[in-house]
Each structure stands twice: as C-alpha cells, then as structure tokens.
C-alpha atoms as a PDB file:
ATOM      1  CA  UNK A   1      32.485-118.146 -15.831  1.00  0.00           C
ATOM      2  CA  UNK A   2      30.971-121.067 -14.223  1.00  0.00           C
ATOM      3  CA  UNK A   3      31.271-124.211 -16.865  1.00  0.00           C
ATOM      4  CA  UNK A   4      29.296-126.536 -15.027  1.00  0.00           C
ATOM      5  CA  UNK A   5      25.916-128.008 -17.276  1.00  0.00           C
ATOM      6  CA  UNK A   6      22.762-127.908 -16.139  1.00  0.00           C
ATOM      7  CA  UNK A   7      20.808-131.071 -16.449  1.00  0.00           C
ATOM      8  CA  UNK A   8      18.037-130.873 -19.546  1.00  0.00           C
ATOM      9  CA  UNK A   9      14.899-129.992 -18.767  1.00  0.00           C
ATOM     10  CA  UNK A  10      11.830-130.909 -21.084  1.00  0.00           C
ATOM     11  CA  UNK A  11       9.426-128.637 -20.063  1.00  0.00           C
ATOM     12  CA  UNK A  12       7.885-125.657 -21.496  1.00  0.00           C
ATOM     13  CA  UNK A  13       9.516-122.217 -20.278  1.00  0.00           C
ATOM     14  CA  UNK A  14       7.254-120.645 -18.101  1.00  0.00           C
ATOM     15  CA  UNK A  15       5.687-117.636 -20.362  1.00  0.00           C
ATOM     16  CA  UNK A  16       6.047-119.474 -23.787  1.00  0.00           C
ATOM     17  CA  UNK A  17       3.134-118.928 -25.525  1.00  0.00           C
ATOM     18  CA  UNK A  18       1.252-121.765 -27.608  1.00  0.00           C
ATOM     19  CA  UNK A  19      -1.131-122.387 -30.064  1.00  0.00           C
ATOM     20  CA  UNK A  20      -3.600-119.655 -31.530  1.00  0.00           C
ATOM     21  CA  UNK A  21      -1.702-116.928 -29.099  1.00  0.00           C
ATOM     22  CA  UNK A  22       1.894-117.631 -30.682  1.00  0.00           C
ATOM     23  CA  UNK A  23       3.521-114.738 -32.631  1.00  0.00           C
ATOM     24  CA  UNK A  24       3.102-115.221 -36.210  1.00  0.00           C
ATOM     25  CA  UNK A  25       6.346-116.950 -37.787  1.00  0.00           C
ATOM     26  CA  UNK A  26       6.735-119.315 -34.781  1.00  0.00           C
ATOM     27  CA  UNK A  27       5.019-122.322 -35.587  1.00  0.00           C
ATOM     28  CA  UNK A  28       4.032-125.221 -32.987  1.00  0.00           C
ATOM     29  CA  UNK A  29       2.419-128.549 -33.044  1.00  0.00           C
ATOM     30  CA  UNK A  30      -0.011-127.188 -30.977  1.00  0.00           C
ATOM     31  CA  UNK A  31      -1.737-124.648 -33.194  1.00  0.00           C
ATOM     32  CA  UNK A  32      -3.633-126.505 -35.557  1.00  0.00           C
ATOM     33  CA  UNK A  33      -5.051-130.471 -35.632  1.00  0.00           C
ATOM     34  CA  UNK A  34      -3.012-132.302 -38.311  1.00  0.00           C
ATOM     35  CA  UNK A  35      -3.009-135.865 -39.478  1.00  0.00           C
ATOM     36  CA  UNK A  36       1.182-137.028 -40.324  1.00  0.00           C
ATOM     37  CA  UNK A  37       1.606-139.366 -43.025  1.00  0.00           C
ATOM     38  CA  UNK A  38       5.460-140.645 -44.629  1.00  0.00           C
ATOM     39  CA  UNK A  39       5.160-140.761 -48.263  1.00  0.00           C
ATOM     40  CA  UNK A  40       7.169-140.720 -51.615  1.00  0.00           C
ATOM     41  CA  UNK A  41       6.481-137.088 -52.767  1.00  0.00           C
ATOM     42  CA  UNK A  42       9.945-136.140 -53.818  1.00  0.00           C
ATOM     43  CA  UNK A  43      10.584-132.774 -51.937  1.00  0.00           C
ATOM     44  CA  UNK A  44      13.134-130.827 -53.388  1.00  0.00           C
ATOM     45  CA  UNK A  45      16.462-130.685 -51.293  1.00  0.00           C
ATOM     46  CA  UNK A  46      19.233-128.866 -52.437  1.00  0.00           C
ATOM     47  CA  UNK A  47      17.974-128.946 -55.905  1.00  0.00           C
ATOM     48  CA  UNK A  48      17.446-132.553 -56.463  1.00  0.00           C
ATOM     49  CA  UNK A  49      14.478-134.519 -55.765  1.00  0.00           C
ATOM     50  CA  UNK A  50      14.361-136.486 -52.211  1.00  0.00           C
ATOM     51  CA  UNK A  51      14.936-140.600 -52.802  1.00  0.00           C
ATOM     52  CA  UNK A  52      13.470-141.375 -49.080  1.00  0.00           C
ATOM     53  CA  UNK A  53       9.741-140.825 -47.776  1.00  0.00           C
ATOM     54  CA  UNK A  54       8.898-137.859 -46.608  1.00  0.00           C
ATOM     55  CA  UNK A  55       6.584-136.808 -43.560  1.00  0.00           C
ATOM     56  CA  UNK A  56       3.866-135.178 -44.777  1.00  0.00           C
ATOM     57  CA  UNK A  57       1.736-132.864 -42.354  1.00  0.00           C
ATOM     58  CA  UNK A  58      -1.452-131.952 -43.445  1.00  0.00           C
ATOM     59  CA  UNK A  59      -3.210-129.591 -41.002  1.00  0.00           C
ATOM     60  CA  UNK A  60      -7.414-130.084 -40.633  1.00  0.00           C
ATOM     61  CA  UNK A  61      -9.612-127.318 -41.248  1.00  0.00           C
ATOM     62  CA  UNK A  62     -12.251-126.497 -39.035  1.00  0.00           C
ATOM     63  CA  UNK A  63     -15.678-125.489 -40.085  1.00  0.00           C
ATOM     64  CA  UNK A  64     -15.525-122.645 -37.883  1.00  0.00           C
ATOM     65  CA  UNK A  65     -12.282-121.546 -38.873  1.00  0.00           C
ATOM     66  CA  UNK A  66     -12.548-118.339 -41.169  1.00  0.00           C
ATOM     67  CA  UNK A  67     -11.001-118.474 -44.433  1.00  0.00           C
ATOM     68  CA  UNK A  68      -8.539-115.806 -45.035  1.00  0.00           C
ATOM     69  CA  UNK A  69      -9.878-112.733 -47.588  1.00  0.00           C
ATOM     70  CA  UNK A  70      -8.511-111.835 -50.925  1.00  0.00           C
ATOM     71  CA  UNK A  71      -5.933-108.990 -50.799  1.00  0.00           C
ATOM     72  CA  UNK A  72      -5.458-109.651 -47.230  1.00  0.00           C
ATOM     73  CA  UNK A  73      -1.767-109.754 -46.302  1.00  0.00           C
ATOM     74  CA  UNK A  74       0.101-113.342 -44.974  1.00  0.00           C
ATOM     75  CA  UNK A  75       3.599-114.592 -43.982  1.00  0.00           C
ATOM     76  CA  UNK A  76       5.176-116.699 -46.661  1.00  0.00           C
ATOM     77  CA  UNK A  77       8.419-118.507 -47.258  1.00  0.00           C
ATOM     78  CA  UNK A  78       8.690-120.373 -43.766  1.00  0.00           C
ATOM     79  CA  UNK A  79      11.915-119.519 -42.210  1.00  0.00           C
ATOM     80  CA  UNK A  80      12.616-116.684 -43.467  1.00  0.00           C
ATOM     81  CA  UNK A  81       9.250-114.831 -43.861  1.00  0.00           C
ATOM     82  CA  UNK A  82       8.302-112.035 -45.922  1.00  0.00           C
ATOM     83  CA  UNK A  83       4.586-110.707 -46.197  1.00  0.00           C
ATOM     84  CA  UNK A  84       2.952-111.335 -49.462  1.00  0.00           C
ATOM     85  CA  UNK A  85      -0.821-110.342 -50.994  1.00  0.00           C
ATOM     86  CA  UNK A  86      -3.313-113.163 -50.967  1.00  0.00           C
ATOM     87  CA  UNK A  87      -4.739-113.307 -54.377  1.00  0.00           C
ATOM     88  CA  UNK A  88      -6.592-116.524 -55.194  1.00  0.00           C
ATOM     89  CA  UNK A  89      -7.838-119.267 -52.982  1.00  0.00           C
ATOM     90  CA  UNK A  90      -7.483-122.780 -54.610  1.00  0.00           C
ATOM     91  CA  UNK A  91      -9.740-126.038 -52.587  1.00  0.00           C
ATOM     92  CA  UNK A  92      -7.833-128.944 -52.614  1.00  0.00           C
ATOM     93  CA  UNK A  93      -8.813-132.155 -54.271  1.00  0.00           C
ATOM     94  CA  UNK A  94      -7.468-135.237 -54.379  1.00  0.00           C
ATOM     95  CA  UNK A  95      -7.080-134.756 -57.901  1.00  0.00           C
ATOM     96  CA  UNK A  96      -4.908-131.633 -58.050  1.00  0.00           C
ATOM     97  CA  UNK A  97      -3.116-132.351 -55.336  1.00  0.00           C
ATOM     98  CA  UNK A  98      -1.626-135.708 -56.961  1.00  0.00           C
ATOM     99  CA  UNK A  99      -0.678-132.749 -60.092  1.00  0.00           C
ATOM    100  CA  UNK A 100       2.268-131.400 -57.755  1.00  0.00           C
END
C-alpha cells in the first residue's frame, strides 16, 4: 500500500451536489439563507443543560417558498432520520419562542 498523504484539498468534489438538489438528510450551508446568532439558550448535552453560548441558526423563509401540507411525510431526528407525519404547523413568535 502506498502510505504517502496527499496534500488537503478544500474544494468541492466534482459531482457533489448542493443546495435545493442535495439528497434529503444531507444538509449544507448552502440550501437555505440563515442569519447565525451565539446565545445563552441552554441546549441539552448529554442530559444537562449547556453553561456556554450556543450558535443559533435560524434559517429565513421565503415568500415563495411553499409551506409543507398536513399529513405530508418529513425527515426528523437529524442524524439519524426517521420519517414522521406532519400534523400541525405552529408560526413562530417572538413570544413562544422565548417559552422553550
């Protein structure tokens, strides 16, 4: 076997695909807008609630984006999917949002 390293390379593989025409599960940075915040929301690691700032990505919505359909099927429970029903559709608000 030849042991010798190849140099790192930080470009895309050619044929990766990005954005809207990724394979559901494989999430990039490129497939939605977002706006990144770091803030105090205690995420649960391991059970107990984080002490440091978390980043917080919160993608933006596009009017012509189509909202998804009641009892239409989605991927839940990022890495490890499994499909699930899509029963109610809840806007957020500033106000419940601060209730999590």
């Amino acid at each position: 076997p030849d042991n010798q390293k190849l140099p790192f390379s930080n470009k895309i593989s050619e044929g990766t695909l990005l954005g809207m025409q990724s394979p559901p599960g494989f999430p990039t940075m490129r497939t939605f807008e977002f706006n990144s915040m770091l803030d105090d929301i205690h995420v649960n690691v391991f059970g107990s609630k984080s002490r440091k700032e978390s980043l917080v990505l919160q993608i933006c919505r596009r009017n012509e984006d189509p909202l998804p359909e009641i009892n239409s099927t989605c991927l839940v429970g990022y890495p490890f999917l499994h499909e699930a029903i899509l029963e109610q559709l809840i806007p957020i608000t500033e106000d419940n949002n601060n209730n999590n």
